[in-house]
Protein backbone atom coordinates (compact mmCIF):
# COMPACT_ATOMS: atom_id res chain seq x y z
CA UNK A 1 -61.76 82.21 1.49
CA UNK A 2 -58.46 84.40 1.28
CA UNK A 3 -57.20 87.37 2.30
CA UNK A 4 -58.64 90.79 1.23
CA UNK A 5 -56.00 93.60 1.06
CA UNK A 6 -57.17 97.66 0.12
CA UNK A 7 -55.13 98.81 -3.37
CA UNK A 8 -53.74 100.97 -1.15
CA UNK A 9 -52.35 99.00 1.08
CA UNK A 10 -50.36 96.68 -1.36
CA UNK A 11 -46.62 95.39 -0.63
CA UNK A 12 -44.19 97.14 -3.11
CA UNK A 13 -41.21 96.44 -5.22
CA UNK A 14 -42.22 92.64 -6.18
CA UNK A 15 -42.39 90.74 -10.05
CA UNK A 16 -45.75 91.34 -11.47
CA UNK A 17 -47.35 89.10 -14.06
CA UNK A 18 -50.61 89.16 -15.83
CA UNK A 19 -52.71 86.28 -14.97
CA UNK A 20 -54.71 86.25 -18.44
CA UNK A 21 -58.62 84.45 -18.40
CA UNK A 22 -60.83 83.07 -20.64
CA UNK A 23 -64.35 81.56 -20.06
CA UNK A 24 -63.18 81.13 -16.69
CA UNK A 25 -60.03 79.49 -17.20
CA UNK A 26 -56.12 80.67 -17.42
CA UNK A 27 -54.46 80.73 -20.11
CA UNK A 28 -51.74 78.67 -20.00
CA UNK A 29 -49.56 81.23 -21.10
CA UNK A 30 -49.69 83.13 -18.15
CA UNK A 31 -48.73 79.65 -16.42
CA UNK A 32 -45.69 79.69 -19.09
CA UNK A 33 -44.12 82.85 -18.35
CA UNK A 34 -43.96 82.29 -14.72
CA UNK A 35 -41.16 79.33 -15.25
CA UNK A 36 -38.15 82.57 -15.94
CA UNK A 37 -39.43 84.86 -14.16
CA UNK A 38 -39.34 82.96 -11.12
CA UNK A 39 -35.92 82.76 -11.63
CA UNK A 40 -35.47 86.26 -12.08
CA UNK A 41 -37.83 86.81 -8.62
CA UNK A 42 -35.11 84.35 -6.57
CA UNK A 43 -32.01 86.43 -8.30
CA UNK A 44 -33.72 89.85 -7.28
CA UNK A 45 -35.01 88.92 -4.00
CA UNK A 46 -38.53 89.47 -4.63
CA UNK A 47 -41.52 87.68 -4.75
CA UNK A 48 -43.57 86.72 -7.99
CA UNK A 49 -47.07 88.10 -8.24
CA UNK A 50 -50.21 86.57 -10.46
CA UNK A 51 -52.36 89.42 -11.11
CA UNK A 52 -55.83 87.93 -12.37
CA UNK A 53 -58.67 90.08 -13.49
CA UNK A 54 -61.89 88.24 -13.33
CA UNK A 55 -65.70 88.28 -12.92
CA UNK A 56 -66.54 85.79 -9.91
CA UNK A 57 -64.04 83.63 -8.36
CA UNK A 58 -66.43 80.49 -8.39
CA UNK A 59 -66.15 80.33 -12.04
CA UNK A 60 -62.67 79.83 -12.40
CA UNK A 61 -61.96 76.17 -14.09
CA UNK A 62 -58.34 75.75 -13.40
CA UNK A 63 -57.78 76.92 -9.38
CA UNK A 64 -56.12 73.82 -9.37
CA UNK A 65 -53.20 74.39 -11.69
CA UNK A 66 -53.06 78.00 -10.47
CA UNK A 67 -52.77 76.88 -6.64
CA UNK A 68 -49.76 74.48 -8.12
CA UNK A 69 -48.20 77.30 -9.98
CA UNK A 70 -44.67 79.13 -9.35
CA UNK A 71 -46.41 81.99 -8.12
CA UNK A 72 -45.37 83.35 -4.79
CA UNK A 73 -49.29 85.01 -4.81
CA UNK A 74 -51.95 85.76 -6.41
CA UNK A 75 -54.22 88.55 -6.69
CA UNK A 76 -57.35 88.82 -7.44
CA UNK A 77 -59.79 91.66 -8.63
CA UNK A 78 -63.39 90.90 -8.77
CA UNK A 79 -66.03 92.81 -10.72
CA UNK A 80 -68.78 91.56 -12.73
CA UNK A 81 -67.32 94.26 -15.30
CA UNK A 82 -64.13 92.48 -15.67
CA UNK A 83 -66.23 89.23 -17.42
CA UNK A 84 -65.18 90.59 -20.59
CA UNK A 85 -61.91 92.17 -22.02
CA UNK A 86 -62.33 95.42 -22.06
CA UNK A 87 -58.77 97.51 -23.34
CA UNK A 88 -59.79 100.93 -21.42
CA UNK A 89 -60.77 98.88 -18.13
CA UNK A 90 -58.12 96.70 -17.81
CA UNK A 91 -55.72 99.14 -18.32
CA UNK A 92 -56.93 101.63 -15.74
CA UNK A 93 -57.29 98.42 -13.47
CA UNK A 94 -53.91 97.37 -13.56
CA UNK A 95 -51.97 101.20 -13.77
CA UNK A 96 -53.99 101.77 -10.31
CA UNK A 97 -52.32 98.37 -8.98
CA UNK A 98 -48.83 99.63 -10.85
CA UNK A 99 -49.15 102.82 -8.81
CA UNK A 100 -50.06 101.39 -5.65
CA UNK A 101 -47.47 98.23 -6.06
CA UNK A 102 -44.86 99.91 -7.22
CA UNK A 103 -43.31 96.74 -9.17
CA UNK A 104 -39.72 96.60 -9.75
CA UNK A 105 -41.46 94.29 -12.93
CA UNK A 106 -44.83 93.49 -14.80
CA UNK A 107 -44.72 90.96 -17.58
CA UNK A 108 -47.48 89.55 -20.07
CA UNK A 109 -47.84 86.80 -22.65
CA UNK A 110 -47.10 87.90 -25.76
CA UNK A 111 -50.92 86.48 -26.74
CA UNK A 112 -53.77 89.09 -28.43
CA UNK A 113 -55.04 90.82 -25.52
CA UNK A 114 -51.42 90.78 -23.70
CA UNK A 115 -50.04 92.40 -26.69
CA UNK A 116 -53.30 94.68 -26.58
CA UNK A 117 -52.41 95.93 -23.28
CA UNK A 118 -49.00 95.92 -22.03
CA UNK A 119 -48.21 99.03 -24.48
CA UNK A 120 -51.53 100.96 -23.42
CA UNK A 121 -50.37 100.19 -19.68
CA UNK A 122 -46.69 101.41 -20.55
CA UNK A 123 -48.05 104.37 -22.29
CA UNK A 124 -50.17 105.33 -19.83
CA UNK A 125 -47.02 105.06 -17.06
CA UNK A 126 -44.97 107.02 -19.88
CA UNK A 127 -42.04 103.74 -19.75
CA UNK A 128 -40.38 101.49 -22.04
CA UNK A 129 -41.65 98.32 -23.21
CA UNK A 130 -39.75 95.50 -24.71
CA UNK A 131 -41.48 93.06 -27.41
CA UNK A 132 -41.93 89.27 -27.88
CA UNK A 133 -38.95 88.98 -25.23
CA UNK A 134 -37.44 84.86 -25.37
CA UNK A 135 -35.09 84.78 -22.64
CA UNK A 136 -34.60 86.38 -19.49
CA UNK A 137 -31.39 86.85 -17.53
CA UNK A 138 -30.31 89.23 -14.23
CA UNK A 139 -26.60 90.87 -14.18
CA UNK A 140 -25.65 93.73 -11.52
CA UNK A 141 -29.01 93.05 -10.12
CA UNK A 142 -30.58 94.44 -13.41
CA UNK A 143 -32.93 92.40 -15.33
CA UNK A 144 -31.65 91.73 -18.84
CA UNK A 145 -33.75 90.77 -21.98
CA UNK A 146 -33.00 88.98 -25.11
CA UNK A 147 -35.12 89.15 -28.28
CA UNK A 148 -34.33 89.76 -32.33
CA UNK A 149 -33.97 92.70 -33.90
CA UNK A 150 -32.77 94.89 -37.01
CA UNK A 151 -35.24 92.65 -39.22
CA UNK A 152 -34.76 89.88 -36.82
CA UNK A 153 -31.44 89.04 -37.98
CA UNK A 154 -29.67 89.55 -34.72
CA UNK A 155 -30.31 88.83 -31.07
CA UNK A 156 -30.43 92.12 -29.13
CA UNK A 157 -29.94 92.30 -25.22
CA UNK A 158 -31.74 95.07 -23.97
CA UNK A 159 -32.21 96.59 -20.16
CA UNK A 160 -34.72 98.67 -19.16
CA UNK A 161 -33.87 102.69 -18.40
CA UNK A 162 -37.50 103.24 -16.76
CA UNK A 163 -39.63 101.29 -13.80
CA UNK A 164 -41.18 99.37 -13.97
CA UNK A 165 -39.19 97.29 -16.27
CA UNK A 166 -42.54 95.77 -19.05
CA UNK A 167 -41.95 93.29 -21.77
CA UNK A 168 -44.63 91.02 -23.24
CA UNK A 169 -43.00 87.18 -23.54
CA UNK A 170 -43.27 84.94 -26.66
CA UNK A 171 -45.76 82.22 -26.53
CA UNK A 172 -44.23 78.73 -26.12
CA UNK A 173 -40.73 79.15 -25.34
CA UNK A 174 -40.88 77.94 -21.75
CA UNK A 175 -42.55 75.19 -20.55
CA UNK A 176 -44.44 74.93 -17.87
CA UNK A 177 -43.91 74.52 -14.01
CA UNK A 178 -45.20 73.93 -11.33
CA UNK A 179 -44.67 74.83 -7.61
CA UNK A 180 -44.29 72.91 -4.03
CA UNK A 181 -45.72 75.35 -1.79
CA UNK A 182 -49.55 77.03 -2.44
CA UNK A 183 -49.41 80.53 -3.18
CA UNK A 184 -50.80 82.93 -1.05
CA UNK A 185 -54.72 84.01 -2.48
CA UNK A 186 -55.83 87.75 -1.97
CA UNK A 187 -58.26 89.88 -2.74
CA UNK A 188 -57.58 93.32 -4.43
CA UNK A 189 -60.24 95.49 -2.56
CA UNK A 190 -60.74 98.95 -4.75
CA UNK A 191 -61.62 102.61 -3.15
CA UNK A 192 -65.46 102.58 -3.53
CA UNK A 193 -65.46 105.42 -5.93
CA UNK A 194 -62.90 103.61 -8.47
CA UNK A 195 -65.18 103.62 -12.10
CA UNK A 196 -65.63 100.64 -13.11
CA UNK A 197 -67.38 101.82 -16.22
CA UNK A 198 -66.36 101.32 -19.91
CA UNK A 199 -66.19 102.99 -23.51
CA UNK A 200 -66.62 99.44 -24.90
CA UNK A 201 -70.23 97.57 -24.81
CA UNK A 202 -69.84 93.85 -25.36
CA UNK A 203 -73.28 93.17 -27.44
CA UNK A 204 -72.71 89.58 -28.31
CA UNK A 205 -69.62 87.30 -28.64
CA UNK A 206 -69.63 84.81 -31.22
CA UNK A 207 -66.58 82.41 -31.19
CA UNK A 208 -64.57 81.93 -34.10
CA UNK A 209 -65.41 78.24 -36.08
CA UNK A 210 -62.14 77.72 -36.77
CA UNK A 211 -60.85 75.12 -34.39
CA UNK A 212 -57.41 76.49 -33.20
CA UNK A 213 -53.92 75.63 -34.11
CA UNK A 214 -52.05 73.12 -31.90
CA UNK A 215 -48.57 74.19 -33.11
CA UNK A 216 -47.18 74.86 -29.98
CA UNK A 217 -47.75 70.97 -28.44
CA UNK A 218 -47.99 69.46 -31.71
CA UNK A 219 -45.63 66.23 -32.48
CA UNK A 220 -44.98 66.62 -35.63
CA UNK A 221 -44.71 69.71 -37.86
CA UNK A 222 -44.63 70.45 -41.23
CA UNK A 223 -43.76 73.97 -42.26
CA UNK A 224 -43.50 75.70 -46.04
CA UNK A 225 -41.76 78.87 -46.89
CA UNK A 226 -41.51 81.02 -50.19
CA UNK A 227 -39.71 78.30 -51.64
CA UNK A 228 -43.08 76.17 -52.01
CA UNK A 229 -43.64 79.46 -54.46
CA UNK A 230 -47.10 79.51 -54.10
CA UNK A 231 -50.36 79.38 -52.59
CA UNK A 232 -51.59 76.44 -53.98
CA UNK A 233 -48.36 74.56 -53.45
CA UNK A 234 -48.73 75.23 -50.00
CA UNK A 235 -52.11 74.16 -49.25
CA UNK A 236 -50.80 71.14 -50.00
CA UNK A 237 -48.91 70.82 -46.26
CA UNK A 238 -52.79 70.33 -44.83
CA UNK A 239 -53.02 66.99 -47.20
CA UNK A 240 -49.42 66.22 -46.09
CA UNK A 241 -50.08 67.07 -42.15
CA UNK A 242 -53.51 65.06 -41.92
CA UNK A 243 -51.88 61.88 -43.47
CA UNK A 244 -49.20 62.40 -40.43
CA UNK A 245 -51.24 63.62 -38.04
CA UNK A 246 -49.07 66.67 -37.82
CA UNK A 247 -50.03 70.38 -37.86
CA UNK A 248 -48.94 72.78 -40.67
CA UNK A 249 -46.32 76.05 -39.67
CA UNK A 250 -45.19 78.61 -41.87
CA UNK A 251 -42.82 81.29 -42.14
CA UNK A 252 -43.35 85.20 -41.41
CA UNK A 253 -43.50 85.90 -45.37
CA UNK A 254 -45.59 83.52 -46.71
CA UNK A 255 -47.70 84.71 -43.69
CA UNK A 256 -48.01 88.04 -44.79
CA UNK A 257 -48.58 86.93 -48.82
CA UNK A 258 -51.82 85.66 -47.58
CA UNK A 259 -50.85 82.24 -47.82
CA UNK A 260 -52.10 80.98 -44.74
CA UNK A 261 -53.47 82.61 -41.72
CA UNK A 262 -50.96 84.32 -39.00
CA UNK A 263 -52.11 81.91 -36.32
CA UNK A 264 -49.68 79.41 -38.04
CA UNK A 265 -46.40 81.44 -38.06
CA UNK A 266 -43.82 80.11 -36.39
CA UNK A 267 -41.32 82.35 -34.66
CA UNK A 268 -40.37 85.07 -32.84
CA UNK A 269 -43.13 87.17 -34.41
CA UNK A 270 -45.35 84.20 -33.82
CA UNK A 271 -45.35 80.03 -32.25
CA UNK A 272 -42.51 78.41 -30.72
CA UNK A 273 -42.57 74.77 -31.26
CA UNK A 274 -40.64 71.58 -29.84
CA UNK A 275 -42.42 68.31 -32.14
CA UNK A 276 -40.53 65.11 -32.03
CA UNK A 277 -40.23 65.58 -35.94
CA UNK A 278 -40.16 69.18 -37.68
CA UNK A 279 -40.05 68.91 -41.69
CA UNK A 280 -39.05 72.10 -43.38
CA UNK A 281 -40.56 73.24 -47.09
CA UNK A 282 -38.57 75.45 -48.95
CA UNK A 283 -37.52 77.34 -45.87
CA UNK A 284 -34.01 79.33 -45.74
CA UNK A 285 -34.11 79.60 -42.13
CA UNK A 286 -33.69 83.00 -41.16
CA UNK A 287 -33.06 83.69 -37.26
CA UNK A 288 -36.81 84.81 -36.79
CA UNK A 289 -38.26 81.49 -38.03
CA UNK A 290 -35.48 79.06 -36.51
CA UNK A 291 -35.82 80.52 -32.91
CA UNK A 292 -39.24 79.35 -32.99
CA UNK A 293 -38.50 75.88 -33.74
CA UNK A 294 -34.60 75.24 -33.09
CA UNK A 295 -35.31 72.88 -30.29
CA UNK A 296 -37.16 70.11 -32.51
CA UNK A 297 -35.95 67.00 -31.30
CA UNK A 298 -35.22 66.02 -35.68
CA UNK A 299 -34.91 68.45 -38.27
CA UNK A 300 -35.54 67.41 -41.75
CA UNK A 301 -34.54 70.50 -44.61
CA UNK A 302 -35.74 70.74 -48.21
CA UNK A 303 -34.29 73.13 -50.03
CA UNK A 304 -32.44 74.12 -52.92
CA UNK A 305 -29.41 75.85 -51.61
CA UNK A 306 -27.00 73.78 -49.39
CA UNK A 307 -26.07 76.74 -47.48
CA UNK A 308 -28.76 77.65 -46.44
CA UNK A 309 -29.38 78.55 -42.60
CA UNK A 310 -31.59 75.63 -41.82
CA UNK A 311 -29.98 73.09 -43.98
CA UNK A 312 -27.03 73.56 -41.84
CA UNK A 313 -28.67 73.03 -38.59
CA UNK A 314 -30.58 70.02 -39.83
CA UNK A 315 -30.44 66.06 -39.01
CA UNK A 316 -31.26 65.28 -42.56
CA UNK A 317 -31.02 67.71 -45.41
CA UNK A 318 -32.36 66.80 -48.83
CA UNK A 319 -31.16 69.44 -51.51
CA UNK A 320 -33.59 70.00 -54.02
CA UNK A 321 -36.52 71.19 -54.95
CA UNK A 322 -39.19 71.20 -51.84
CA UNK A 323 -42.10 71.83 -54.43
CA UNK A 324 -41.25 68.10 -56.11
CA UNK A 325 -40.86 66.80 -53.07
CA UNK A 326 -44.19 67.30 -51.21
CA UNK A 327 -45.85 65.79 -54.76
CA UNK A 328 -44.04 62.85 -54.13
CA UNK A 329 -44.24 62.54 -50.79
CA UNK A 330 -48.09 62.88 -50.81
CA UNK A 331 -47.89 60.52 -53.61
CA UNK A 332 -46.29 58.15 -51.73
CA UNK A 333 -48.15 57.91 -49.08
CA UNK A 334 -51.55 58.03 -50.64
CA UNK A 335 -50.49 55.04 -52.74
């Protein structure tokens, strides 16, 4: 079906990527992060690598999109061990391929598990990892990464002083691509006394029964911050956002006051988003919010203070109290 290739015998110096899988299917954040790192691939002279860790090949879902992606190959490892995530397996899996490859990079989505296992993976290698990374850039052939810091205030650019360079990419910043030529498919082969044994036993798996957020390809959004006050003012958004048929963001503090789940932050930290409409509650706008959301086609602010951050970056600003607002809004349009 495609070419097998011994671990040993893999070509070295390429852009790795981590192809993650779920119930047989890729998530498209791995599909995501392979629009700038192609870039990066062309500017270095090297090819970029899908590395996908999976259970059978005949129950992927998507081959499709992955044979259409910007990957220059793909590589598979196959082991019925590798059906579930397992943090002490995958990592050993991939710092064998690390070793043999010799990347000059290896990148993941910034989702759970990629944020799970990038910094056992750079630990393990003993080198530097950079965080929630939202733009990539090369200059004197070095690879160059931009992401807040120093409370998320500022945008630091940081290079990388060990090999291979590792930095887990926020979710939803890039969109998409896809490719005109097939990648190349092969098949890791592993020395037959590799372990393939884990600490962790996967009993059962019950899925969550919370349906997921669709922030990240949602039209419209509407998003609170502290200024909604409270917890009950802000529960309010989900009356708002069903009567719109929007879905319902939030900032990183109101996040961690327990007013709505994390899944919903928008931000560095969290969601980037791009709706048609984006409708800010009581939100200043500090840099780690607005980088997740900054390329909304319309802005609409509600806030108190006219100088605030994302008043000033608005279409249409209203200055006043967001909390009497959303009651009249919902009013409104209930009537």
């Amino acid at each position: 079906m495609f070419e097998k290739i011994k671990l040993e015998n893999l070509p070295k110096g390429n852009i790795l990527t981590f192809g993650e899988f779920y119930k047989g299917k890729l998530h498209n954040s791995s599909l995501e992060i392979l629009s700038p790192l192609k870039n990066i691939a062309k500017s270095l002279n090297k090819k970029l690598i899908l590395v996908c860790l999976i259970d059978s090949f005949k129950n992927i879902k998507n081959l499709k999109e992955i044979k259409k992606s910007l990957a220059d190959e793909v590589w598979f490892v196959i082991n019925s061990e590798l059906k579930d995530f397992k943090d002490d397996l995958y990592t050993e899996v991939l710092t064998q391929i690390i070793k043999s490859s010799q990347p000059y990079g290896f990148f993941f989505p910034a989702t759970k598990i990629g944020m799970s296992l990038a910094p056992r993976i750079a630990g393990a290698l003993k080198v530097g990892l950079c965080a929630h990374v939202n733009y990539l850039e090369v200059k004197d052939n070095q690879i160059v990464m931009s992401r807040p810091t120093y409370g998320e205030n500022i945008i630091a650019k940081l290079v990388s002083k060990s090999f291979p360079v590792m930095a887990t990419i926020s979710l939803g910043v890039f969109n998409i691509k896809y490719g005109k030529e097939e990648p190349l498919m092969k098949e890791i082969i592993f020395p037959e006394n590799f372990s393939w044994s884990s600490k962790l036993k996967i009993r059962n798996f019950i899925p969550s029964k919370k349906k997921p957020t669709k922030l990240s390809t949602a039209k419209v959004v509407v998003s609170g911050g502290r200024g909604l006050k409270n917890k009950e003012t802000f529960q309010k958004l989900f009356e708002l956002a069903e009567i719109l048929g929007a879905e319902v963001g939030a900032t990183r503090p109101v996040c961690y006051e327990g007013w709505v789940e994390e899944e919903r932050m928008i931000g560095v930290s969290g969601v980037t988003v791009k709706p048609k409409v984006y409708i800010g509650f009581g939100i200043s706008g500090a840099l780690q919010h607005t980088v997740g959301m900054e390329n909304s086609e319309f802005i609409v602010a509600i806030n108190i203070d006219k100088e605030a951050p994302l008043v000033k970056m608005a279409n249409l600003a209203l200055i006043c109290d967001a909390r009497k607002i959303l009651e009249l809004l919902l009013k409104k349009l209930k009537s």
